[in-house]
Every structure is written in C-alpha cells, then in structure tokens.
Protein backbone atom coordinates (compact mmCIF):
# COMPACT_ATOMS: atom_id res chain seq x y z
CA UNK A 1 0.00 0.00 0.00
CA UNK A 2 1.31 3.79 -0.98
CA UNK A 3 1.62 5.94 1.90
CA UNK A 4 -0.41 9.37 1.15
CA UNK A 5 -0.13 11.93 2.44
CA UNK A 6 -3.68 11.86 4.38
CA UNK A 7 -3.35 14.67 7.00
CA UNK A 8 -3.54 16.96 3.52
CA UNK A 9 -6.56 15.39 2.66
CA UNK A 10 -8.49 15.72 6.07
CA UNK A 11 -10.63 18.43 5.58
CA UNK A 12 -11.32 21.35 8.08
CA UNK A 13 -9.58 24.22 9.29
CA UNK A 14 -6.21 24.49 7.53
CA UNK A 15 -7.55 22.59 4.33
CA UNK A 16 -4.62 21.97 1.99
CA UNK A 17 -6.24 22.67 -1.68
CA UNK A 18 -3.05 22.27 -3.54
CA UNK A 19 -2.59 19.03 -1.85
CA UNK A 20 -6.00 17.80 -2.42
CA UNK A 21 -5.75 18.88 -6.05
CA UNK A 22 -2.64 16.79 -6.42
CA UNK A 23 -3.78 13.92 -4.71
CA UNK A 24 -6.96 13.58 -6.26
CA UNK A 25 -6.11 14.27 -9.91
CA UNK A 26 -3.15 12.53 -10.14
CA UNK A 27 -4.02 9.36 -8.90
CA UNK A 28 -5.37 5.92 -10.81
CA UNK A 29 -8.88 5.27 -9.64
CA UNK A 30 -7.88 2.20 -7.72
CA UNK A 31 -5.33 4.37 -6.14
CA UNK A 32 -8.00 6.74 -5.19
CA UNK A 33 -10.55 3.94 -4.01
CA UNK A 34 -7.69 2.95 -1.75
CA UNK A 35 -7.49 6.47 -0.41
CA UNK A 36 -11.06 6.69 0.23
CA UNK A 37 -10.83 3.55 2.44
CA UNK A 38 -8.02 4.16 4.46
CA UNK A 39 -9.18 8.00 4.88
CA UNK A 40 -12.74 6.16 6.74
CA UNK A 41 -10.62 4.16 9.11
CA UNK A 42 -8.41 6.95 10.13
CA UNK A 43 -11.12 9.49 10.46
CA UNK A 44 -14.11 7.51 10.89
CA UNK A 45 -15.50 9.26 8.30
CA UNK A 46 -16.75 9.64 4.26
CA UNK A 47 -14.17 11.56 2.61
CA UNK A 48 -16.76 12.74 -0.02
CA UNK A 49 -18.68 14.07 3.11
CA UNK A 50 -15.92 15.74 4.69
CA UNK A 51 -15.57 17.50 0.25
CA UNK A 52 -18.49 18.22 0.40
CA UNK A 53 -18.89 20.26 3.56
CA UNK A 54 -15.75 22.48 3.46
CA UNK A 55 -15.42 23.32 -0.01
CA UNK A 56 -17.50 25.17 -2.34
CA UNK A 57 -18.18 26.25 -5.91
CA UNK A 58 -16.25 24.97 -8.87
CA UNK A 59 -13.99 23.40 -6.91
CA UNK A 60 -16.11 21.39 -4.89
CA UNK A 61 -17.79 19.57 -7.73
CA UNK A 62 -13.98 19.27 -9.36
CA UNK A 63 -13.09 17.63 -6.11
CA UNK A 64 -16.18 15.21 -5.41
CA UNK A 65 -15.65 14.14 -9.25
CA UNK A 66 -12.55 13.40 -8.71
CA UNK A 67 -13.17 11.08 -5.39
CA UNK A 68 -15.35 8.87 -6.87
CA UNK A 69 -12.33 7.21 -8.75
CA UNK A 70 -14.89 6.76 -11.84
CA UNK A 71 -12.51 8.75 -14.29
CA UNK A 72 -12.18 6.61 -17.82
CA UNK A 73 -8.49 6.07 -17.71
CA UNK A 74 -7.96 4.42 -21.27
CA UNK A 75 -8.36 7.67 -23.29
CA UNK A 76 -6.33 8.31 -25.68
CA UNK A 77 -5.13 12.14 -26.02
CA UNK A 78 -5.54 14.07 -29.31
CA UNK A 79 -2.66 16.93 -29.36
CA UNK A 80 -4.39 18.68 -31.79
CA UNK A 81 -7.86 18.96 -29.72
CA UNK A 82 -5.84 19.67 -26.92
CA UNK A 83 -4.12 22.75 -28.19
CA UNK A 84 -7.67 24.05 -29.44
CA UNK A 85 -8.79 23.33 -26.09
CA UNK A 86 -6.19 25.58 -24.59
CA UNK A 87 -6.24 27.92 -27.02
C-alpha cells in the first residue's frame, strides 16, 4: 500500500487545496478507491462528506468528481484537440 499523504486530505480548518488537487487528480482510480478507504478508518468518516462540507463552488464539484475514482483512464489524447482546447 502507498503511503499518502492523508493529514492533507483531512478536511477542516487548515484545508490543503493544492494538496487535495494533487492527490486527487493525479491518482489511478484504484489508487483513489484505496485512499477513500483508508481516509474512513483513520477518520471515521466519508471523505466525499468531509468535500463536500468544506469546499465550495467549482472546486467542490472538481473535487467530489474526482473522489469517486470513476474517471475513464484508457483515453487516448488528441494533441491537436488539446491545443484548441487551450487555445
């Protein structure tokens, strides 16, 4: 098992945002189902829950998407969409 970093992903008071940004959207989904488990035994608690009630906005939505680990992870990128995208 990885070892997270878990105390960046509790949420409340001191809420690391970077952290839970690069946690949750760099991480397979079976990474991230793993995360979700072990942050219930430590905290006794849903981490979607704990999302859900100190965030807000934009980024609360980006943030519950991205802790359901149900992102398609077999897409192939198109570099030409993508730099339309950006641009």
């Amino acid at each position: 098992m990885h070892h997270w970093n878990y105390k960046a992903l509790h949420i409340g008071v001191g809420t690391d945002e970077d952290a839970m940004i690069e946690i949750l959207c760099s991480r397979t989904n079976k990474q991230i189902q793993e995360i979700i488990a072990t942050y219930k035994r430590l905290y006794s608690k849903k981490l979607e829950d704990d999302i859900i009630s100190d965030t807000s906005g934009h980024f609360k939505r980006l943030m519950v998407s991205m802790a359901s680990g149900g992102r398609m992870e077999n897409q192939t990128v198109d570099p030409t969409k993508a730099q339309q995208d950006a641009q």
